[in-house]
Protein backbone atom coordinates (compact mmCIF):
# COMPACT_ATOMS: atom_id res chain seq x y z
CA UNK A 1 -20.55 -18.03 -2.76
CA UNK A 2 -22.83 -19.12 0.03
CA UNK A 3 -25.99 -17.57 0.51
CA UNK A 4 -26.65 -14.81 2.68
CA UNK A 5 -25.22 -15.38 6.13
CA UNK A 6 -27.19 -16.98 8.92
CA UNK A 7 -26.21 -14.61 11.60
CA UNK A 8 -27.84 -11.61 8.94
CA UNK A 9 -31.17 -13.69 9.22
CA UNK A 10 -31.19 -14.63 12.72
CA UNK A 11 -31.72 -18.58 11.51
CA UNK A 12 -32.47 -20.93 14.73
CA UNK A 13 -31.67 -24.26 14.81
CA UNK A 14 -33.16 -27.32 16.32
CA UNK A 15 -32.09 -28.88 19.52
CA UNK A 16 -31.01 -32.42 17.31
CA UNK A 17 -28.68 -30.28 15.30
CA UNK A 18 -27.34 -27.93 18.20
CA UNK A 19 -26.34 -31.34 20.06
CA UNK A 20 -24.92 -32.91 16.99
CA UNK A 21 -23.17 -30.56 15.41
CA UNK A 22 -19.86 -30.52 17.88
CA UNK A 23 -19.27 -34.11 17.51
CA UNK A 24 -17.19 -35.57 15.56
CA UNK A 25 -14.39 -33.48 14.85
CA UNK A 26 -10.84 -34.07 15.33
CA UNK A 27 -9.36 -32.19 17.86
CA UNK A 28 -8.59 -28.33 17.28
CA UNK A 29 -4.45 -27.47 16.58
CA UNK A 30 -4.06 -25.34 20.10
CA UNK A 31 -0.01 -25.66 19.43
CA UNK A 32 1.96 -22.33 20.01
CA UNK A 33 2.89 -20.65 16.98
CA UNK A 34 5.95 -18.99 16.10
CA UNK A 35 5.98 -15.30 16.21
CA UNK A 36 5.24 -13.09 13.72
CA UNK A 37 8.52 -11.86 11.90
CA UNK A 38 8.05 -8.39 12.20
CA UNK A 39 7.04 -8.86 16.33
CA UNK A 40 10.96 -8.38 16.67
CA UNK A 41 10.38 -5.09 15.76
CA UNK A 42 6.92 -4.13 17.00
CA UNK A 43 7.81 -3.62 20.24
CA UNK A 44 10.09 -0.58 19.50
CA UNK A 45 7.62 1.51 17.28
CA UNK A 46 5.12 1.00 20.49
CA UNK A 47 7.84 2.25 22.54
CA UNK A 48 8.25 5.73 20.76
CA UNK A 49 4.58 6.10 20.38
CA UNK A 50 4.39 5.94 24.04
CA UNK A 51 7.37 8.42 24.38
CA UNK A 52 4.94 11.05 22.19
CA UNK A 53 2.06 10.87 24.43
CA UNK A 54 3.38 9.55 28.18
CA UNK A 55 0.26 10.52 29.92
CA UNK A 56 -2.80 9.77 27.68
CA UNK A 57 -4.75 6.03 26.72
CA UNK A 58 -3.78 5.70 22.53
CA UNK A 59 -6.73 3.66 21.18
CA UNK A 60 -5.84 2.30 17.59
CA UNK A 61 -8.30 -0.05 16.04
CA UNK A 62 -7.56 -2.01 13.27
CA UNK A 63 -10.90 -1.56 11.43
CA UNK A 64 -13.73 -3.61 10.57
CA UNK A 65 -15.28 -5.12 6.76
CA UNK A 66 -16.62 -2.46 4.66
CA UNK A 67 -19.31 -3.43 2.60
CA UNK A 68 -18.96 -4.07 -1.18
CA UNK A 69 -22.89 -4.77 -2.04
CA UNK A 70 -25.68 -6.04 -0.45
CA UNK A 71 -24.25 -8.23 2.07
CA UNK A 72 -20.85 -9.21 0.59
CA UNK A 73 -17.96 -7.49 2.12
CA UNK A 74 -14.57 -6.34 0.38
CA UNK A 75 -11.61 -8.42 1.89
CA UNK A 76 -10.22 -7.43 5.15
CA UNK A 77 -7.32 -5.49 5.66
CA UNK A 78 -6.25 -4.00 8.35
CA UNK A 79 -5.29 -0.21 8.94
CA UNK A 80 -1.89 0.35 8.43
CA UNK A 81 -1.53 2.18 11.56
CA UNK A 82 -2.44 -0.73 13.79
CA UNK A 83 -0.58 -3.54 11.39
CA UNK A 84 2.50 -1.08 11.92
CA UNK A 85 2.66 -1.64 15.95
CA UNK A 86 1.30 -5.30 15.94
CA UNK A 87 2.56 -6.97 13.36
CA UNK A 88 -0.52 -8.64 12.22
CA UNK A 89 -1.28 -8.10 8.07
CA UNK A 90 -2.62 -10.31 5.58
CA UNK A 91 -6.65 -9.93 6.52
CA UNK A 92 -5.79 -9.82 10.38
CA UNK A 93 -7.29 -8.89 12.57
CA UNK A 94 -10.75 -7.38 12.31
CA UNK A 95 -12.55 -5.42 14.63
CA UNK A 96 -9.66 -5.75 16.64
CA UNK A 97 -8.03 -2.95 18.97
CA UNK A 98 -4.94 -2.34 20.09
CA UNK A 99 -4.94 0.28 23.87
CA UNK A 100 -2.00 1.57 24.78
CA UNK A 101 -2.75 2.61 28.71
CA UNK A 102 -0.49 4.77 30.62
CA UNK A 103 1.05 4.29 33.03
CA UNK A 104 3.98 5.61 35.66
CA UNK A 105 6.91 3.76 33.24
CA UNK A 106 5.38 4.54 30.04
CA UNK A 107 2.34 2.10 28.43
CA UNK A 108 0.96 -0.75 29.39
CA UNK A 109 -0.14 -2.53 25.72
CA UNK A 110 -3.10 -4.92 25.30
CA UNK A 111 -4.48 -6.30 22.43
CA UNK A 112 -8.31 -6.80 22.34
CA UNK A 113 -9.62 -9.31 19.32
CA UNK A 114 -11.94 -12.03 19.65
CA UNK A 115 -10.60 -15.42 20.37
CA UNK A 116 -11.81 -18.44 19.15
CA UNK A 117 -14.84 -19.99 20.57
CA UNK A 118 -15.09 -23.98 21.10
CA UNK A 119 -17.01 -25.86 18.62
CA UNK A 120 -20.03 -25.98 21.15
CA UNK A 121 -20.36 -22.44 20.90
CA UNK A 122 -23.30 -21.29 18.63
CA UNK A 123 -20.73 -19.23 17.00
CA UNK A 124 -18.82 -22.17 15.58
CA UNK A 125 -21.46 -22.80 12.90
CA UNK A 126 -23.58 -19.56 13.19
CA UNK A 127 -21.39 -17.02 13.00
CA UNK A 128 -20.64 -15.54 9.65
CA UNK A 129 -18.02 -13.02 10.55
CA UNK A 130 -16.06 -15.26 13.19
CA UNK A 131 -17.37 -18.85 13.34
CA UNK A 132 -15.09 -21.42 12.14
CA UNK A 133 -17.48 -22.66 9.68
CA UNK A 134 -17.45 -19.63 7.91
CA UNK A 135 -14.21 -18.13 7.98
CA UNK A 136 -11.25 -21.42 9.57
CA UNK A 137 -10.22 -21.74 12.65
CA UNK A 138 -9.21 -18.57 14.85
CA UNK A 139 -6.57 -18.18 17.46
CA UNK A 140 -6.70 -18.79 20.57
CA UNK A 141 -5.63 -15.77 23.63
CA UNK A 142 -2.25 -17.53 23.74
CA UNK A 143 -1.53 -18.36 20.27
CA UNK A 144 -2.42 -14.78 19.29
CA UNK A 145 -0.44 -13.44 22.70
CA UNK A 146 2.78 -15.86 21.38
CA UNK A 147 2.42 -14.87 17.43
CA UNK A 148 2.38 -10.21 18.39
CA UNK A 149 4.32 -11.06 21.52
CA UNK A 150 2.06 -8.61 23.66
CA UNK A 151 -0.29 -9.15 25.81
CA UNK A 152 -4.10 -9.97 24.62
CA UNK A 153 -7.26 -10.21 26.13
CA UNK A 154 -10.85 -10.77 24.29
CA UNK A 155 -12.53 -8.19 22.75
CA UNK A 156 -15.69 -8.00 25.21
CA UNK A 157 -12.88 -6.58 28.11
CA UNK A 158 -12.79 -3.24 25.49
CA UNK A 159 -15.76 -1.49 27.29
CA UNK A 160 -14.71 -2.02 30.20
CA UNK A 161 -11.06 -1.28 29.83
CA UNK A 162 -12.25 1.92 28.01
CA UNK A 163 -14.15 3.21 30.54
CA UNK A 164 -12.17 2.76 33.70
CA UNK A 165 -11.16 6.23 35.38
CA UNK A 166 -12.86 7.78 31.85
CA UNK A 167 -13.16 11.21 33.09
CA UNK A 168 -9.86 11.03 34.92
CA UNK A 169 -8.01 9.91 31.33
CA UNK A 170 -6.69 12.05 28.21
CA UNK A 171 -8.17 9.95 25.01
CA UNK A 172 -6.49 9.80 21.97
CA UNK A 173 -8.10 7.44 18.71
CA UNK A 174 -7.46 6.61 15.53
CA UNK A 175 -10.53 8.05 14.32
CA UNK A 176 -10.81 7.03 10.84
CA UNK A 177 -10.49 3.37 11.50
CA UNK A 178 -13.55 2.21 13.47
CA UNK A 179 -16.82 5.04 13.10
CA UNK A 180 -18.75 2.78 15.64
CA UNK A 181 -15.42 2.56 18.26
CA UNK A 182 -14.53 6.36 17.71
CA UNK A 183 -18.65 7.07 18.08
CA UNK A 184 -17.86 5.16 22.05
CA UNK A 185 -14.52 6.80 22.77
CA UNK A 186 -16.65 10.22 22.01
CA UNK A 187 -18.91 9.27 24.26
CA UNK A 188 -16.44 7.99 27.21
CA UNK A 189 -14.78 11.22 26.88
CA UNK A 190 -17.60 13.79 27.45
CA UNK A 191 -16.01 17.39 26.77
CA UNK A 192 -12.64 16.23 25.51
CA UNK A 193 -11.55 17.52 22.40
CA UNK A 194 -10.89 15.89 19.47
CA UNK A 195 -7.71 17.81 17.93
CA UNK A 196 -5.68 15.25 20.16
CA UNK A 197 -7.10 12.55 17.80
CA UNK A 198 -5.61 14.53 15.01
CA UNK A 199 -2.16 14.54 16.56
CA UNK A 200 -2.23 11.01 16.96
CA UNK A 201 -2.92 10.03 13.63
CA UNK A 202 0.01 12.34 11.98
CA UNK A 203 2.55 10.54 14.68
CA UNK A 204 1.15 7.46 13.71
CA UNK A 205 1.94 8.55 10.19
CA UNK A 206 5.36 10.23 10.70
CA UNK A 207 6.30 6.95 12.66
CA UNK A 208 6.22 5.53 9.49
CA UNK A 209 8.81 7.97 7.97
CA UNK A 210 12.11 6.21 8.36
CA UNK A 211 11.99 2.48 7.99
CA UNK A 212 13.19 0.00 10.35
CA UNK A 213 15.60 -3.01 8.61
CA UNK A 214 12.65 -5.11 8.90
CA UNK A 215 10.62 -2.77 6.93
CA UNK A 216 13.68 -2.12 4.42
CA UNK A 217 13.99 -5.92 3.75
CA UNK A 218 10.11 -6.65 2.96
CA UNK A 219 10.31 -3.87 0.67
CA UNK A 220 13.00 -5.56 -1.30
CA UNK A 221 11.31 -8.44 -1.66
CA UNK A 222 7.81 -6.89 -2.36
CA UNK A 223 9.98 -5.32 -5.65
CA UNK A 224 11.83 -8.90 -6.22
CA UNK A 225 8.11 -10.29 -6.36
CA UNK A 226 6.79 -8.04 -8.49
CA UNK A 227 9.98 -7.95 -10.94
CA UNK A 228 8.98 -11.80 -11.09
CA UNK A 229 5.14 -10.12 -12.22
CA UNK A 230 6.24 -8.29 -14.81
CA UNK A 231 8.36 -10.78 -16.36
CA UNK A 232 5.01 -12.94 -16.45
CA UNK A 233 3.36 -10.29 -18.11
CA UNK A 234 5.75 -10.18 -21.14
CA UNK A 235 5.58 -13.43 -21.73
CA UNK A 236 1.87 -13.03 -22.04
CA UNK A 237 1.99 -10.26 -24.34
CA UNK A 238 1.20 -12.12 -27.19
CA UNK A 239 -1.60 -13.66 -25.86
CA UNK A 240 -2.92 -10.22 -24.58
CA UNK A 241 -2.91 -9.17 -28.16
CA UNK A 242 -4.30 -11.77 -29.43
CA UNK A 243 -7.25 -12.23 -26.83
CA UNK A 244 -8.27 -8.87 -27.05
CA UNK A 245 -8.98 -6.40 -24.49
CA UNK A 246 -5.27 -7.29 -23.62
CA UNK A 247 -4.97 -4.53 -21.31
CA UNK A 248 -7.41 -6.56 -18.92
CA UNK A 249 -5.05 -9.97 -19.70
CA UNK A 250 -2.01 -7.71 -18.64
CA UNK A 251 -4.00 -7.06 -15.37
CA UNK A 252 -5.07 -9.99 -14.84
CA UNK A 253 -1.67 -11.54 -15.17
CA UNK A 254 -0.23 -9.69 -12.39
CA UNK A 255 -2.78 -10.03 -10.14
CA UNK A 256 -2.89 -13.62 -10.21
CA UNK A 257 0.91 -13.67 -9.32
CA UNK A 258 0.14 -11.05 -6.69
CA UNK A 259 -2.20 -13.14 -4.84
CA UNK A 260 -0.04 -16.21 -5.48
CA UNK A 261 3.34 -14.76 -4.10
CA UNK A 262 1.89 -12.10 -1.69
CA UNK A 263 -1.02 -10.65 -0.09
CA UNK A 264 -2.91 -8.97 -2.79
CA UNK A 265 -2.15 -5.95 -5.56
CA UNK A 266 -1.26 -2.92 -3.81
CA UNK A 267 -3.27 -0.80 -5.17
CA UNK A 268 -5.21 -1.29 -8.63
CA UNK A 269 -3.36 -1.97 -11.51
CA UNK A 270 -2.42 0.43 -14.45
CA UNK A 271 -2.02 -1.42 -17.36
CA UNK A 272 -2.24 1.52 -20.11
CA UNK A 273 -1.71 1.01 -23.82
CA UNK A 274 -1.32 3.75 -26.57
CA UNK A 275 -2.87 6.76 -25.85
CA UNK A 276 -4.58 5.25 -22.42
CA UNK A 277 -1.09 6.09 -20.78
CA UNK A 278 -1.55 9.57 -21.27
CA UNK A 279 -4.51 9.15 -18.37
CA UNK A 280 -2.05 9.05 -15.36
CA UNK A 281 -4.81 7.24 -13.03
CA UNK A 282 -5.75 4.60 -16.00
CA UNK A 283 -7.20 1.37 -14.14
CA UNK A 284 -10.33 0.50 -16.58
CA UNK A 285 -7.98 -1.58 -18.17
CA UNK A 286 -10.46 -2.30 -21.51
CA UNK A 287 -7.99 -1.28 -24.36
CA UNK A 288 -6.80 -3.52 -26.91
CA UNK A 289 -3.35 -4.35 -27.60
CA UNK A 290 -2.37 -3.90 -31.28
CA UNK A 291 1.46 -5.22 -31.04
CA UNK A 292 2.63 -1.58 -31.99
CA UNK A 293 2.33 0.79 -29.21
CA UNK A 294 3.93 0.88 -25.95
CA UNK A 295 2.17 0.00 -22.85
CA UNK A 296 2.70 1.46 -19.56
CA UNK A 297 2.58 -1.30 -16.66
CA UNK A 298 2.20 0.99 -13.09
CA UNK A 299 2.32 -2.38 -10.37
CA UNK A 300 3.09 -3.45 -7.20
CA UNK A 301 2.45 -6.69 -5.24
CA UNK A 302 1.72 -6.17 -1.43
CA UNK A 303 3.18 -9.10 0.95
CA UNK A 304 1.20 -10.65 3.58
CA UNK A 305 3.13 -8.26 6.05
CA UNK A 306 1.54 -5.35 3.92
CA UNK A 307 4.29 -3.84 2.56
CA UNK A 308 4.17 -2.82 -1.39
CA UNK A 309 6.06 -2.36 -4.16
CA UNK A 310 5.44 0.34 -6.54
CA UNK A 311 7.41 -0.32 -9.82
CA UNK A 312 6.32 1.33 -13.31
CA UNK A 313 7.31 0.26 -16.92
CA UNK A 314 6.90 1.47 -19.97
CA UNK A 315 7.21 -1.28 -22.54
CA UNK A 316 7.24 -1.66 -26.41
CA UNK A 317 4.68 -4.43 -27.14
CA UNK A 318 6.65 -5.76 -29.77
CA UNK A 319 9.65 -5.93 -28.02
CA UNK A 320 11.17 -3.38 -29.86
CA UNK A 321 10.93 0.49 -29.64
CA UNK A 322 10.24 2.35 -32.79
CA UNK A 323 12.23 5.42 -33.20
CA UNK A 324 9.60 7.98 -32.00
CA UNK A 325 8.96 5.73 -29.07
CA UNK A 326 12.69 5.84 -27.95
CA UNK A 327 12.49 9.26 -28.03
CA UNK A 328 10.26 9.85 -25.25
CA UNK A 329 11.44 6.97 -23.50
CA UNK A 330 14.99 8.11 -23.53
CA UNK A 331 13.77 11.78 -22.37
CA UNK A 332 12.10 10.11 -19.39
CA UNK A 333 14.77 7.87 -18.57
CA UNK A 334 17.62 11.05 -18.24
CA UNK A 335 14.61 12.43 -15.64
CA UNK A 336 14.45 9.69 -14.06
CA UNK A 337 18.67 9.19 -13.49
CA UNK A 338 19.03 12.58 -12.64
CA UNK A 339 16.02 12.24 -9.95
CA UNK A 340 17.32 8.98 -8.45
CA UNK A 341 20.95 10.74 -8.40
CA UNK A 342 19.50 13.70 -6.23
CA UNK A 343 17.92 11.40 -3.65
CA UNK A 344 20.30 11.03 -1.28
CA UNK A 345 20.28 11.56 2.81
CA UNK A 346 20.11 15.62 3.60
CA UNK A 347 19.01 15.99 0.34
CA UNK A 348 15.44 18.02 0.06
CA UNK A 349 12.23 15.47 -0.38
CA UNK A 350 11.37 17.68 -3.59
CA UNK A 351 15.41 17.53 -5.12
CA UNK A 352 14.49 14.38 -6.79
CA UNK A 353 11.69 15.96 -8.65
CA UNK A 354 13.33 19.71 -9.28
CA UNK A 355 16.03 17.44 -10.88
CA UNK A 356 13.89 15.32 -13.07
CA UNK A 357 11.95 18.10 -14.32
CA UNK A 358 14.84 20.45 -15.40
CA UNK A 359 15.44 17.64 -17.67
CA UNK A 360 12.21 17.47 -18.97
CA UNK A 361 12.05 20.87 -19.54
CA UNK A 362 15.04 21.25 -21.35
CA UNK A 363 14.02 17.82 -23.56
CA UNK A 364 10.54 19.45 -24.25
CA UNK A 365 12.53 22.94 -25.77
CA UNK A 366 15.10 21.17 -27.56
CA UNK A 367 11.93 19.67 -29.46
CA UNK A 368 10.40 22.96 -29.84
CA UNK A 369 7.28 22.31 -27.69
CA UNK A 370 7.71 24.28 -24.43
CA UNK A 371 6.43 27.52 -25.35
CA UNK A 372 8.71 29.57 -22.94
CA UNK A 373 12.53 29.39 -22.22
CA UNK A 374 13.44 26.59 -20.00
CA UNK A 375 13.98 28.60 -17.00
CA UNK A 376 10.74 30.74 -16.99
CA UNK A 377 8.89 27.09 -17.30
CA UNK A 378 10.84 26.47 -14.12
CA UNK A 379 9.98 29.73 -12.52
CA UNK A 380 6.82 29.48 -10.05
CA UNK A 381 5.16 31.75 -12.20
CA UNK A 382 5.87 29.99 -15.06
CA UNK A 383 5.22 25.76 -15.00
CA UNK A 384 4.11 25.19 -18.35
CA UNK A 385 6.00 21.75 -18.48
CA UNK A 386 3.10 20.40 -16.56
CA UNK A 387 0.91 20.25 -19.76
CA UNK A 388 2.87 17.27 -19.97
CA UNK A 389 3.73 15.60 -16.78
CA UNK A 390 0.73 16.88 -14.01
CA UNK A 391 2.10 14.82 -11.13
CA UNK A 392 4.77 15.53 -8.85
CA UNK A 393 7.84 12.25 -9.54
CA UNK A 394 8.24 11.33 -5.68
CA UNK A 395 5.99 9.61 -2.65
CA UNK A 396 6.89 8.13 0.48
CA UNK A 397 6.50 4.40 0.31
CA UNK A 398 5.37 1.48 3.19
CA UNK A 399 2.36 -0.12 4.16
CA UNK A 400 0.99 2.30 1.68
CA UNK A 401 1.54 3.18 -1.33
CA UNK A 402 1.31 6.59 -0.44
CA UNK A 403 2.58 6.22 2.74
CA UNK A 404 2.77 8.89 5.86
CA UNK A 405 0.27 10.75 4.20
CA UNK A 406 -0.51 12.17 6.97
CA UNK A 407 2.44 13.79 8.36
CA UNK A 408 2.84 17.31 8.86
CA UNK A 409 4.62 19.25 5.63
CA UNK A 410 7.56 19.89 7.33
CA UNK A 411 8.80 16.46 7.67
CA UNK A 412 6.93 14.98 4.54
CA UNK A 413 6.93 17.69 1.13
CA UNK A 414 8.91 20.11 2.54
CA UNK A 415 11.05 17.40 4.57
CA UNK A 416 14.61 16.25 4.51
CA UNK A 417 15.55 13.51 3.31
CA UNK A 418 17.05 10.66 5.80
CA UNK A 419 18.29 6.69 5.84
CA UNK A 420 15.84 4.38 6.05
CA UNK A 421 13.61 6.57 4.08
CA UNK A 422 11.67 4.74 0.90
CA UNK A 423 10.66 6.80 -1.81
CA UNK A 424 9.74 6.61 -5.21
CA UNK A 425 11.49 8.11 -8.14
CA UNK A 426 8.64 8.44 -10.88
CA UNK A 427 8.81 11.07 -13.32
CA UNK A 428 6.76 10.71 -16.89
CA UNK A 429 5.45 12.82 -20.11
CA UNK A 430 2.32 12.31 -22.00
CA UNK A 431 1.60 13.24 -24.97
CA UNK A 432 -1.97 13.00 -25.33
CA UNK A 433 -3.05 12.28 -29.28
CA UNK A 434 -5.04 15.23 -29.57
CA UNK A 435 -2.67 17.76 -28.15
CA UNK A 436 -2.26 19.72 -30.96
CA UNK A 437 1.12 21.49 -29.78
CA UNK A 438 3.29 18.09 -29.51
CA UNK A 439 4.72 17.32 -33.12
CA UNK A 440 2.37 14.24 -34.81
CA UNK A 441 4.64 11.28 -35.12
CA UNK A 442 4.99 12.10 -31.09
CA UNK A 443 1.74 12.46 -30.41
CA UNK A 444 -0.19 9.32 -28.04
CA UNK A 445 2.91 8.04 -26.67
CA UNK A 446 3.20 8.38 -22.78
CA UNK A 447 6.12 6.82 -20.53
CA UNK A 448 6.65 6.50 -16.86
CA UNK A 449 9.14 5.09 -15.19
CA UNK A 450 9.36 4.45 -12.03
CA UNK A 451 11.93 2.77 -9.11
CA UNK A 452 11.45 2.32 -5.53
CA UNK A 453 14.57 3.86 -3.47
CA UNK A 454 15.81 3.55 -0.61
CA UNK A 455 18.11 6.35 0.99
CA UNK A 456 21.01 5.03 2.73
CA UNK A 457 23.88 6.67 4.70
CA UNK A 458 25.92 7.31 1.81
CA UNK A 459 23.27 7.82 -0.80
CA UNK A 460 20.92 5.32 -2.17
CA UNK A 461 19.81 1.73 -3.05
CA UNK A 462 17.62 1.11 -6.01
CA UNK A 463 15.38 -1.95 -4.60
CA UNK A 464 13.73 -2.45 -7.79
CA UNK A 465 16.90 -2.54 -9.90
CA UNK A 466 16.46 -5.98 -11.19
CA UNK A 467 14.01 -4.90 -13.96
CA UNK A 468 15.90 -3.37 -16.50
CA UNK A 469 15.38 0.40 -17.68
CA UNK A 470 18.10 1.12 -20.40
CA UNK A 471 15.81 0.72 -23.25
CA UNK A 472 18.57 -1.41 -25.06
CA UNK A 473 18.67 -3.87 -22.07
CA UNK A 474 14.38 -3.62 -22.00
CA UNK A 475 14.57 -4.51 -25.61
CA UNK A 476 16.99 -7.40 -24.73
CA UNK A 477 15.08 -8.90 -21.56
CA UNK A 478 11.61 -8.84 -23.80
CA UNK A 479 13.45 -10.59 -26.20
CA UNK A 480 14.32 -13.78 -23.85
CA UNK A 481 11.03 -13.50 -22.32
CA UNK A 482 8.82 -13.37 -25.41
């Protein structure tokens, strides 16, 4: 990596290198680029934003570098909120704002970002954060207006824009995107309230709810991608084993064909073998792989457009189950059938999971380990299955894993279930090795599995269906792959 940036230590530069740095270069691409794919959609989700709050300026950054250590930032990406109405994802666009300003016909929209600068600019070579020395060649006002489709202006306008008729205008901000930009919109304000920043961010959220066939379509093929991922990683299971530390290999497997064929990992891997997949949030990855224990695989790749898949498997090393192992695996799989069977359009959001852990709970008494009768486990004063799956089996997905978290209960946990909806279908057990109530041979085995669906008019689409579950046809896949 370079060392620290220039702009950080104020470096100056002599006159001979200020005049002879701009020559010599070809000339800068200014063509017009195509628009983004998902600006045939933008448009819309602006539109019913604007319907929510006719009268008031929405001001939605899309967030700036966060620092890792020292002065090395993590890589960019934008709030989901603002990549949602603009299109932009990948690591576009920092620092960035998108102002929706009212109007008597609804919104006016205008993108502020800043544009690139001409190579006789002292940002060209100075500039760590947007010179094109540092970090390529930026767009212009009108390739950036053609790719989003809106109109753009540059970022120094903001102030200004902000803090015409301030006193006059109803604020509302994203608040947890930009500390410095929410710090000025405070300020603009005076004795405003912030509770309307609050509403904002849960529309912003429940706008999310019900995808568009845009949104539908890149989740398919963020779960084709990542089927491709995990067939990678079997083929690599015997070089995980024999490296060592092969839950790390598994890891890093993935993520290399994440950032190949998308954006990035969605969130951090779970590659947990043995006994590790009995801790649900497992991401230190260090375990060795023996060949003999199962090893639960909890993935997604995110595209450049942000979307994620969230796909979990729960795979024999070996390539072949031992009897104990099918056990579980078999349990989880019947939860998992009967959850995916209950999500379905007017169902209610927690249906898939009641079903799932009836299951369970009656696989967990027929072995004699659920102390209490299946229905009293059920009861809400009972829930005594949890010992052994903690985590609820469904989550709205999107631009976030978790997505829409923050829409109002109503519509989210205690929602109902619509088309266009995306949620997951994950239910699991663990049997930790020391629990002392779960029979021996059973004991250190933990399975998820896990499906992305999509709810549909007349009842559901799997979009992760390529990778098989059936553990016969899991068996059978490993088998070609290994």
């Amino acid at each position: 990596m370079s060392e620290e940036q220039p702009s950080k230590r104020q470096h100056t530069f002599s006159d001979a290198f200020v005049e002879f740095i701009p020559t010599g270069w070809e000339d800068a691409d200014l063509s017009t680029p195509d628009p983004l794919p998902a600006s045939h959609h933008t448009a819309a989700r602006r539109e019913k934003l604007s319907a929510m709050f006719p009268e008031d300026r929405l001001v939605i950054p899309a967030g700036g570098f966060k620092v890792r250590s020292n002065d090395t930032d993590y890589r960019f990406r934008p709030h989901s909120a603002f990549a949602h109405l603009t299109g932009l994802g990948s690591d576009r666009e920092p620092d960035a704002v998108l102002v929706l300003e009212p109007t008597d016909k609804g919104h006016d929209t205008t993108l502020y970002f800043k544009p690139r600068a001409p190579r006789t600019d002292r940002e060209f070579y100075a500039d760590s954060r947007y010179g094109e020395m540092w970090v390529g060649q930026r767009e212009t006002l009108e390739q950036m207006g053609a790719m989003t489709q809106m109109s753009v202006a540059h970022i120094d306008e903001l102030d200004d824009a902000l803090s015409k008729n301030a006193s006059a205008t109803t604020f509302r901000v994203l608040r947890d995107a930009d500390a410095a930009l929410t710090a000025r919109v405070d300020e603009l304000r005076g004795e405003q309230t912030t509770e309307a920043d609050a509403e904002l961010a849960t529309a912003l959220s429940e706008l999310r709810l019900v995808k568009d066939d845009f949104e539908a379509e890149e989740l398919r093929e963020a779960c084709r991608r990542t089927a491709e991922a995990f067939e990678a990683v079997v083929e690599n299971l015997p070089e995980a084993v024999r490296r060592g530390r092969g839950e790390r290999w598994v890891e890093g497997i993935f993520g290399l064909h994440a950032r190949h064929a998308g954006n990035a990992v969605g969130y951090d891997t779970i590659a947990a073998a043995g006994d590790h997949a009995c801790t649900l949030h497992w991401i230190r990855n260090d375990g060795d792989l023996t060949g003999d224990e199962l090893i639960l695989i909890d993935a997604g790749i995110e595209l450049d457009s942000l979307y994620t898949a969230d796909i979990t498997r729960t795979l024999p090393v070996s390539g072949e189950f031992t009897a104990e192992q099918r056990q579980v695996y078999e349990l989880v799989l019947a939860a998992q059938q009967a959850g995916i069977e209950a999500a379905k359009p007017g169902a209610h959001f927690l249906d898939p999971h009641r079903a799932a852990i009836r299951v369970i709970c009656e696989g967990l008494a027929l072995w004699g380990i659920l102390p209490v009768s299946v229905e009293e486990a059920l009861s809400e004063e009972g829930g005594q299955w949890r010992r052994w799956m903690v985590h609820g089996t469904s989550h709205h997905l999107g631009l976030d894993v978790h997505d829409c978290a923050r829409a109002r209960r109503e519509y989210h946990r205690d929602g109902t279930l619509e088309p266009g909806m995306v949620i997951t279908v994950e239910p699991g057990v663990y049997f930790k090795q020391n629990d002392l109530l779960v029979p021996e041979p059973l004991r250190g085995i933990g399975v998820r599995i896990e499906d992305d669906i999509l709810i549909t008019a007349d009842g559901n689409e799997n979009l992760s269906a390529m990778l098989p579950r059936d553990p016969d046809e899991v068996e059978a896949w490993m088998a070609k792959l290994l």
